[in-house]
Protein backbone atom coordinates (compact mmCIF):
# COMPACT_ATOMS: atom_id res chain seq x y z
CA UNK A 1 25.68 69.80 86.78
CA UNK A 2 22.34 70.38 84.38
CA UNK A 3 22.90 74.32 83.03
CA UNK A 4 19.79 73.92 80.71
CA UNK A 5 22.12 77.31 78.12
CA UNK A 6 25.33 77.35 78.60
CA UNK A 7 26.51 80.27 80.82
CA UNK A 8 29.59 81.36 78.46
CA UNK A 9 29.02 81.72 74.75
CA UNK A 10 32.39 83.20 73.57
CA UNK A 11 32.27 84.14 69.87
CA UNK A 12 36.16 83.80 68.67
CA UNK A 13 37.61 83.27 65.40
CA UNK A 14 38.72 79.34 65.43
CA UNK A 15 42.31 78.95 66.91
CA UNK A 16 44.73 77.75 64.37
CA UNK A 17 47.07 75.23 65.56
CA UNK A 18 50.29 73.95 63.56
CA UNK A 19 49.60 69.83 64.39
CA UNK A 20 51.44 67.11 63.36
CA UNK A 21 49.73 64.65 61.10
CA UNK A 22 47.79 61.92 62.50
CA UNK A 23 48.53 59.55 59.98
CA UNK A 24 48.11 55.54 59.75
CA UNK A 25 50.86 53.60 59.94
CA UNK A 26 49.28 50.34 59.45
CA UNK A 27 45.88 49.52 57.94
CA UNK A 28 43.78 48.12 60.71
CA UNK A 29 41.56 45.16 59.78
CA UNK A 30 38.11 46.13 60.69
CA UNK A 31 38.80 50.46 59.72
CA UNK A 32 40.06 51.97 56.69
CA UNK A 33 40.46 55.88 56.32
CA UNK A 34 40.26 55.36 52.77
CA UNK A 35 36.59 53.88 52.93
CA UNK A 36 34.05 55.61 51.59
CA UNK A 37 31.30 55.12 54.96
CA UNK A 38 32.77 52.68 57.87
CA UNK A 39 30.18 51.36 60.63
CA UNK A 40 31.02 50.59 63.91
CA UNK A 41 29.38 48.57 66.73
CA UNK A 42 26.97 50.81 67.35
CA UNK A 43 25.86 51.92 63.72
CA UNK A 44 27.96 55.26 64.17
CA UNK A 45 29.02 55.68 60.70
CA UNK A 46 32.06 57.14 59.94
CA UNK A 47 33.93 59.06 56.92
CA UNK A 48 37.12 60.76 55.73
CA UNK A 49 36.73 64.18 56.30
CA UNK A 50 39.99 66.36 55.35
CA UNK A 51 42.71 65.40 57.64
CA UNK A 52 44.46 62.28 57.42
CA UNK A 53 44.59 59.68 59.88
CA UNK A 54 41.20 60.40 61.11
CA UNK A 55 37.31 59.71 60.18
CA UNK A 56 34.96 61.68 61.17
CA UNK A 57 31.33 60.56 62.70
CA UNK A 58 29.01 61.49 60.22
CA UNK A 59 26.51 62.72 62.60
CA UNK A 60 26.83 63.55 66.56
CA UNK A 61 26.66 60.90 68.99
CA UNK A 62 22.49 59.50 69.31
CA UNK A 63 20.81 58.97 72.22
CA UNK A 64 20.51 55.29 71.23
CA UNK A 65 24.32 55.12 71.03
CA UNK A 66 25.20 57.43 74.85
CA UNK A 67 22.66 55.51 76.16
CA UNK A 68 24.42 51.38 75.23
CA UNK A 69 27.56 53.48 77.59
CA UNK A 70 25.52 53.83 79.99
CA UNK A 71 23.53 50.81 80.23
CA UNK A 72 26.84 49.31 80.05
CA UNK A 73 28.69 51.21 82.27
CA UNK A 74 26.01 51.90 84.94
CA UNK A 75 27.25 56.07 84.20
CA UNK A 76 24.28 58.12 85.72
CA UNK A 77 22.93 60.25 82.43
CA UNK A 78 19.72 63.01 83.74
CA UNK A 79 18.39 63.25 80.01
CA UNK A 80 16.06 65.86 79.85
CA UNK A 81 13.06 63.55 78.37
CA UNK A 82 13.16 61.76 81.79
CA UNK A 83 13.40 64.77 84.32
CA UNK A 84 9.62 65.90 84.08
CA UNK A 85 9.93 68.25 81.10
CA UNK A 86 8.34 69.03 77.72
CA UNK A 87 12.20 68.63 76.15
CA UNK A 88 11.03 65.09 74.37
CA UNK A 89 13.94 63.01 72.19
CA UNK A 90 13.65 60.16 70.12
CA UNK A 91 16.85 57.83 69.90
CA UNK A 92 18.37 59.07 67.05
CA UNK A 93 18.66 62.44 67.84
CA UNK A 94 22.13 63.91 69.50
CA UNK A 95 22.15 62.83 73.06
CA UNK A 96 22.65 65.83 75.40
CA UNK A 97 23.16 66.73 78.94
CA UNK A 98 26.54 65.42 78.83
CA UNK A 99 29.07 66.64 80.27
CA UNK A 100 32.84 66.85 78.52
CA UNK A 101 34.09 64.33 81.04
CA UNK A 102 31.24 62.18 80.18
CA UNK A 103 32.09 62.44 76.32
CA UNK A 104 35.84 61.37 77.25
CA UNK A 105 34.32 58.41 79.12
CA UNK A 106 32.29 57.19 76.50
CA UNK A 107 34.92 57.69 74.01
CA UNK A 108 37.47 55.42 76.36
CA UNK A 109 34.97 52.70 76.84
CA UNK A 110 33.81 52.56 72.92
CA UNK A 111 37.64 51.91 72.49
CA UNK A 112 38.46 49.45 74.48
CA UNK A 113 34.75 48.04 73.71
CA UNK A 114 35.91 47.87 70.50
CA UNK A 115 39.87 46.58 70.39
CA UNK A 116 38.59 43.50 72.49
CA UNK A 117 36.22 42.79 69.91
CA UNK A 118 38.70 42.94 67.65
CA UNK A 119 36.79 45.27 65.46
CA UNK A 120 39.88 47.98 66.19
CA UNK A 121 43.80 47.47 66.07
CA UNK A 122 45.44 48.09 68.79
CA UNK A 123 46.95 51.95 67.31
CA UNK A 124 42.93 52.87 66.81
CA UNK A 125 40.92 55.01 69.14
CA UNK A 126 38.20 57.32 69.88
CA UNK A 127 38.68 61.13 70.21
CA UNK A 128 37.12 64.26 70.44
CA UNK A 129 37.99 66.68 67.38
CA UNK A 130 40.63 68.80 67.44
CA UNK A 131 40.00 72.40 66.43
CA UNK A 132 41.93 72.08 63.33
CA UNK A 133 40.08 68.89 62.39
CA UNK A 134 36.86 70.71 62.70
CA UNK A 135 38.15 73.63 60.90
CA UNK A 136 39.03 71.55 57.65
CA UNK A 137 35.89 69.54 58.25
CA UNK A 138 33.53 71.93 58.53
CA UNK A 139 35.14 73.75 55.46
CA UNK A 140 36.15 77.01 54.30
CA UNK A 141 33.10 79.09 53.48
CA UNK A 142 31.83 81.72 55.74
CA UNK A 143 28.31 79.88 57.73
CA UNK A 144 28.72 75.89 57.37
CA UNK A 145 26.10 75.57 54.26
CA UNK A 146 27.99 77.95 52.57
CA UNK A 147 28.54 82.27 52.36
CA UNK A 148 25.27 83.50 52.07
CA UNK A 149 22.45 84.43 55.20
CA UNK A 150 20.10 83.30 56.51
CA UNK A 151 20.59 79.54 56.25
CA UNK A 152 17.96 77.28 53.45
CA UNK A 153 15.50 75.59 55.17
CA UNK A 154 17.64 72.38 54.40
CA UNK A 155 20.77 73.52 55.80
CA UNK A 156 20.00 72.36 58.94
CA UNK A 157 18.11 73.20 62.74
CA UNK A 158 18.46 76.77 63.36
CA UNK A 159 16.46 79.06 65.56
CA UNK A 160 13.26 80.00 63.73
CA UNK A 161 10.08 81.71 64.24
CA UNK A 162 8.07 78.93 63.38
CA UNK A 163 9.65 76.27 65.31
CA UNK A 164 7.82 77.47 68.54
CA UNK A 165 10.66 76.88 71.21
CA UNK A 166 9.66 80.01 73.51
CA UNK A 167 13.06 81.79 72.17
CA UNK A 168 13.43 85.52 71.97
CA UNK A 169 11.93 86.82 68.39
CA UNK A 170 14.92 89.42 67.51
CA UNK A 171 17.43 86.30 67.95
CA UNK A 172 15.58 83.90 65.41
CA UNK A 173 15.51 83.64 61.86
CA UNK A 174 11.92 84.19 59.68
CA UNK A 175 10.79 80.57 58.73
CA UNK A 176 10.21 76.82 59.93
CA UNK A 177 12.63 74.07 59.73
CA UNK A 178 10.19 71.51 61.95
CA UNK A 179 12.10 71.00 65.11
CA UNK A 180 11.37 73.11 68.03
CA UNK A 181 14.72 71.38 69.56
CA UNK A 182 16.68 68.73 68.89
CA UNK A 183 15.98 66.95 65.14
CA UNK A 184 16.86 63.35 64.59
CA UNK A 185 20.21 62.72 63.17
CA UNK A 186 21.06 62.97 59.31
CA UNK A 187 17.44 64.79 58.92
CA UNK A 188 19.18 67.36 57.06
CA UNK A 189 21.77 68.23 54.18
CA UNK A 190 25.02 66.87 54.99
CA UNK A 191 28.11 69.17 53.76
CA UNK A 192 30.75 67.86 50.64
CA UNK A 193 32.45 65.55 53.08
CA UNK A 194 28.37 63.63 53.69
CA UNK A 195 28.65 65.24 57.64
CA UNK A 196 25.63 66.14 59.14
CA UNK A 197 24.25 69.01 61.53
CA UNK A 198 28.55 70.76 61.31
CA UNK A 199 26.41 73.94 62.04
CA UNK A 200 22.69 73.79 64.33
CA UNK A 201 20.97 71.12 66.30
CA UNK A 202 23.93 70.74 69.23
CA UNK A 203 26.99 71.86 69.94
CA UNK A 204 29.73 69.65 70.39
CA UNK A 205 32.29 69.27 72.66
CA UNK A 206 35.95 69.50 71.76
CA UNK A 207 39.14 67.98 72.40
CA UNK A 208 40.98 71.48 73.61
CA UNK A 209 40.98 73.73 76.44
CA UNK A 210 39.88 77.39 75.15
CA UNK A 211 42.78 79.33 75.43
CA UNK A 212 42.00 82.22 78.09
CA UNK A 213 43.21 84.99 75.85
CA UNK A 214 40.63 84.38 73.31
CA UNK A 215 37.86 84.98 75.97
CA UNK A 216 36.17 88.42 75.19
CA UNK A 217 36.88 91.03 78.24
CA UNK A 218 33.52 91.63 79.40
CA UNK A 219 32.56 87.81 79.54
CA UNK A 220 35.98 87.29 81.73
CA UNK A 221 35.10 90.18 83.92
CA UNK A 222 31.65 88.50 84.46
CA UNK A 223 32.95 84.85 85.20
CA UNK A 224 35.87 85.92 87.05
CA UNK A 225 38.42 84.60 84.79
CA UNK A 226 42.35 85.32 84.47
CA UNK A 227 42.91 85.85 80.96
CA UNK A 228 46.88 85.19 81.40
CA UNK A 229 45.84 82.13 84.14
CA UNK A 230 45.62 78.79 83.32
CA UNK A 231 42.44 77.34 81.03
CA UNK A 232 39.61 77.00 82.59
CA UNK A 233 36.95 75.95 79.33
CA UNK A 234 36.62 73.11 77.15
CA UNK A 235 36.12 74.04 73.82
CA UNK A 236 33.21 73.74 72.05
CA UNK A 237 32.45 73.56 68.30
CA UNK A 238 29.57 74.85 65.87
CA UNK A 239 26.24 76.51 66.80
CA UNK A 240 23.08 74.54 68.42
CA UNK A 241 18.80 74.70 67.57
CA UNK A 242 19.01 77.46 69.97
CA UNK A 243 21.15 79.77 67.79
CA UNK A 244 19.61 82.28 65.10
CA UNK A 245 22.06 85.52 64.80
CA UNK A 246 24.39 85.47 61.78
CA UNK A 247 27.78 85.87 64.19
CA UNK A 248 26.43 82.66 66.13
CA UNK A 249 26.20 80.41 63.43
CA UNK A 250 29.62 81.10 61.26
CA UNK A 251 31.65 78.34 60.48
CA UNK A 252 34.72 79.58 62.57
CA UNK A 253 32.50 80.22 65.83
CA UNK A 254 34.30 78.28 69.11
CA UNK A 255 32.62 78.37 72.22
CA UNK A 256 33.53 77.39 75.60
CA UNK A 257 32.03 76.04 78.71
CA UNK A 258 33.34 74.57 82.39
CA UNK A 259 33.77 70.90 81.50
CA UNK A 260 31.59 69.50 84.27
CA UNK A 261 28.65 71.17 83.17
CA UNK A 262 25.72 69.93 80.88
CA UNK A 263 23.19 72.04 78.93
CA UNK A 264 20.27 71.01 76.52
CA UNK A 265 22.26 72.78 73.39
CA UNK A 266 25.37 70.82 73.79
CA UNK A 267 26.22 67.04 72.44
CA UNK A 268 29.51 65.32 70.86
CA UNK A 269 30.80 63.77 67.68
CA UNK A 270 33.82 61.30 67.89
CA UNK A 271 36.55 60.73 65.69
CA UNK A 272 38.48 57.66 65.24
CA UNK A 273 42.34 57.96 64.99
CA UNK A 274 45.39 56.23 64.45
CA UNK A 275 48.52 56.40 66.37
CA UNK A 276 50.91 58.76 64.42
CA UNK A 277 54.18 56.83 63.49
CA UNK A 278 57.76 57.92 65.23
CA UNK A 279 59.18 60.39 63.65
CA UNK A 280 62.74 61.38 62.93
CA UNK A 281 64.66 64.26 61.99
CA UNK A 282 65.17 64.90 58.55
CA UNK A 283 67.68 67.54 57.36
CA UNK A 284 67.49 69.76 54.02
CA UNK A 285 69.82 72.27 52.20
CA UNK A 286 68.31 75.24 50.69
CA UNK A 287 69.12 76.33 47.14
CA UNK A 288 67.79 76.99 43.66
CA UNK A 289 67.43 73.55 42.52
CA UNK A 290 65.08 73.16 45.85
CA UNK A 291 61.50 72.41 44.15
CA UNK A 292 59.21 73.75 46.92
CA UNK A 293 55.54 73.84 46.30
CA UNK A 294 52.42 75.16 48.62
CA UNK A 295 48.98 74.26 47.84
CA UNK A 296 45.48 73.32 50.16
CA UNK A 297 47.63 73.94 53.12
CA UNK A 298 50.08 71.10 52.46
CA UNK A 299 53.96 71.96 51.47
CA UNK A 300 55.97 69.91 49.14
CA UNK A 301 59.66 69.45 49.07
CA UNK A 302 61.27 68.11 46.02
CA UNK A 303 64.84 67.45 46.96
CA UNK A 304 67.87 65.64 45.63
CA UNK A 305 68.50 62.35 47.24
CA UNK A 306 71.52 62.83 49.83
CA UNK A 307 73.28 59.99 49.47
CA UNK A 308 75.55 60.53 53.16
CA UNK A 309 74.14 61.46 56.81
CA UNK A 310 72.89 65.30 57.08
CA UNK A 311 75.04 65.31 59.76
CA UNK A 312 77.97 65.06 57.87
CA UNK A 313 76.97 68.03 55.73
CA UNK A 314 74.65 68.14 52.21
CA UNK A 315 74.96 69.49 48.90
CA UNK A 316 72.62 72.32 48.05
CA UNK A 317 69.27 71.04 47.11
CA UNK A 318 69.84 67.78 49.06
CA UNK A 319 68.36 66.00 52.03
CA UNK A 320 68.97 63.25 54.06
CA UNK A 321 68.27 61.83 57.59
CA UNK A 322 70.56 63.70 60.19
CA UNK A 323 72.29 59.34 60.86
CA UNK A 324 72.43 58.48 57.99
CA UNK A 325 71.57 59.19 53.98
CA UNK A 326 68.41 58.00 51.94
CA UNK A 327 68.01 54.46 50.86
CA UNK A 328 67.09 53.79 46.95
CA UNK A 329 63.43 52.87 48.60
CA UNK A 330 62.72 55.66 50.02
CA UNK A 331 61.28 58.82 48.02
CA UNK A 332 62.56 61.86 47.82
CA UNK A 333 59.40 64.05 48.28
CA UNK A 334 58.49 65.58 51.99
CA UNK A 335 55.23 66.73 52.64
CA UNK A 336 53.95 69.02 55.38
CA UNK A 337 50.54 70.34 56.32
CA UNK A 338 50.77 74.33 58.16
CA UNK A 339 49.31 77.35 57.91
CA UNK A 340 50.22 79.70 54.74
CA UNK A 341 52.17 82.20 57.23
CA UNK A 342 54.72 79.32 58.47
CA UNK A 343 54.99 78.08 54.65
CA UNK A 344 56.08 81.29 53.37
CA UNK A 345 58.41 81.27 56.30
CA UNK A 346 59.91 78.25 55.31
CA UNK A 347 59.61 78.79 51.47
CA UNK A 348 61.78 82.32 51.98
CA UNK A 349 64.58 80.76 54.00
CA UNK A 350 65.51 77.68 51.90
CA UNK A 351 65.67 79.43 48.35
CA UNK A 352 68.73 81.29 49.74
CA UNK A 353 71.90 78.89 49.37
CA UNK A 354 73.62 77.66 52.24
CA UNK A 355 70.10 77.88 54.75
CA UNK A 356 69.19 74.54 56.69
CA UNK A 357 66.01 73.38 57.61
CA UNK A 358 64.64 70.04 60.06
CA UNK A 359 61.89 68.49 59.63
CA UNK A 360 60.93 65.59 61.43
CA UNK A 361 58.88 62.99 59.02
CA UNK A 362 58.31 59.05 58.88
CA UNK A 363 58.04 57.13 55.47
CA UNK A 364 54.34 56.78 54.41
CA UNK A 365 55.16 54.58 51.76
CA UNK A 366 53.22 56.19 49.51
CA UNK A 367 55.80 57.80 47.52
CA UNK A 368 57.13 60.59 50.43
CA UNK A 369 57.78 61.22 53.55
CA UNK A 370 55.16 63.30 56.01
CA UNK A 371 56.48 65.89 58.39
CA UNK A 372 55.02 66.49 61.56
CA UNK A 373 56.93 69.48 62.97
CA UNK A 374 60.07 71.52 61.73
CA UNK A 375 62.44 74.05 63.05
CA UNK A 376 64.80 75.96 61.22
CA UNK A 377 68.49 76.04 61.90
């Protein structure tokens, strides 16, 4: 369904999400989150970008590269530059029209596209971002080129005054960046982490629903939504060539729209991920001697080595698996990435004596162990 601007733009502070690591447990052959710039099949080029276990695609996903899915696939795709208008692409800009469901599709058939070519492992896919992955991707500063507004002329493709695309004055910002629409991909500055276009040029689709709650009143009113009900909006990530106004183009702005429906202002970026290892539960034993640290939203527990099962009790300061105690090879370091709120939490409870705290980690073998989710006792 072709919605040429999306009917709901909901302008929310980014949700923050305690996640669990995605972290590699192998490394794959073809892959490597620790390369600087890895190409695919298709020339999407890919980078680290902030959250372990993932690379980001440095730019969103080209007409040249949705349109090898469909030529493959035999997916129907009504791209604007064929319907009879004056919206012209060339193939390396973001393709758009597509749908959320078509984004999933592609991102299932580049996978298995891929793993039969051997070019991924079998624990490697293709993903959507996750809200939390754009948030560290895109960065902390206020607009995604940084605090201060209006945007450089390099920053990226805004809505300008000189770019001629018919748009309302009062929503555009004085200048010219040279794209009335869509501008080809990696045209522009990329951010610290070498992404292109994380704010301007398209939107792109996300992983998540958009939580109801989050949904300003008067836009629910007008769409008829429950705000307690169930989700009804995919959610969708950074600010497109048709956005000028300082609160559309901050770096924490997520949007939403029906995921069936299309628009000319909305793309996708993938992400390739590794399976996240099993994880067990790991028990520790507040006190003094506890070293806990919290920095760049990653804790650190520095903990004596408990030599028997947690289950069987610890000494203060200790930890151990909750079946058994460490082994000489594995470290005695736990790390943990949350938000500074839960740290605190966590931080407060185990410096008094006595206090107990799960975590539930796998060995990275890189000198710790990396916790995916906790509870306290």
């Amino acid at each position: 369904m072709q919605n040429n601007f999306p009917l709901l733009q909901v302008f929310v502070t980014r949700l923050k999400f305690v996640l669990g690591w995605l972290c590699v447990a192998q490394m794959a052959a073809g892959a490597d989150q620790n390369q600087a710039v890895w190409q695919n099949s298709l020339g999407m080029k890919f980078v680290p970008a902030g959250t372990p276990g993932i690379l980001f695609s440095i730019w969103d996903t080209r007409v040249q590269d949705y349109l090898a899915f469909t030529q493959a696939t035999g997916r129907v795709w009504f791209r604007p530059d064929t319907q009879g208008t004056a919206f012209k692409q060339e193939s390396d800009e973001p393709a758009i029209s597509i749908s959320w469901d078509d984004a999933e599709a592609f991102c299932r058939w580049l996978t298995d596209k891929e793993r039969q070519s051997h070019l991924l492992q079998p624990n490697q896919s293709y993903r959507l971002p996750l809200n939390s992955e754009w948030e560290a991707a895109v960065g902390q500063q206020k607009y995604p080129w940084g605090d201060a507004f209006p945007p450089p002329v390099t920053a990226g493709n805004f809505n300008r005054k000189g770019d001629q695309n018919g748009l309302e004055a009062q929503s555009q910002i004085d200048g010219a960046d040279g794209y009335a629409y869509t501008s080809p991909a990696g045209r522009f500055q990329p951010n610290a982490y070498g992404l292109y276009d994380m704010g301007g040029n398209v939107f792109t689709w996300g992983e998540e629903w958009l939580n109801n709650a989050e949904i300003p009143n008067q836009v629910a009113a007008r769409f008829h939504i429950d705000k307690s009900g169930p989700s009804v909006y995919r959610v969708q990530l950074g600010s497109s060539w048709a956005d000028g106004v300082a609160e559309a183009l901050v770096a924490n702005r997520l949007s939403g729209s029906a995921p069936e429906l299309t628009s000319n202002v909305c793309g996708f970026r993938c992400v390739l991920v590794w399976a996240q290892p099993e994880s067990y539960p790991f028990r520790v034993r507040g006190s003094a001697g506890l070293l806990v640290n919290y920095e760049d939203r990653i804790l650190v527990l520095e903990f004596k080595r408990g030599k028997n099962p947690a289950g069987n009790g610890l000494d203060p300061g200790e930890g151990s698996w909750l079946d058994r105690g460490l082994r000489p090879s594995e470290p005695s370091i736990l790390k943990a990435e949350m938000p500074e709120p839960e740290a605190k939490d966590i931080m407060t409870y185990l410096s008094e004596p006595g206090h107990y705290w799960t975590f539930y980690c796998y060995n990275t073998n890189q000198g710790y162990l990396r916790c995916g989710r906790s509870g306290r006792e």
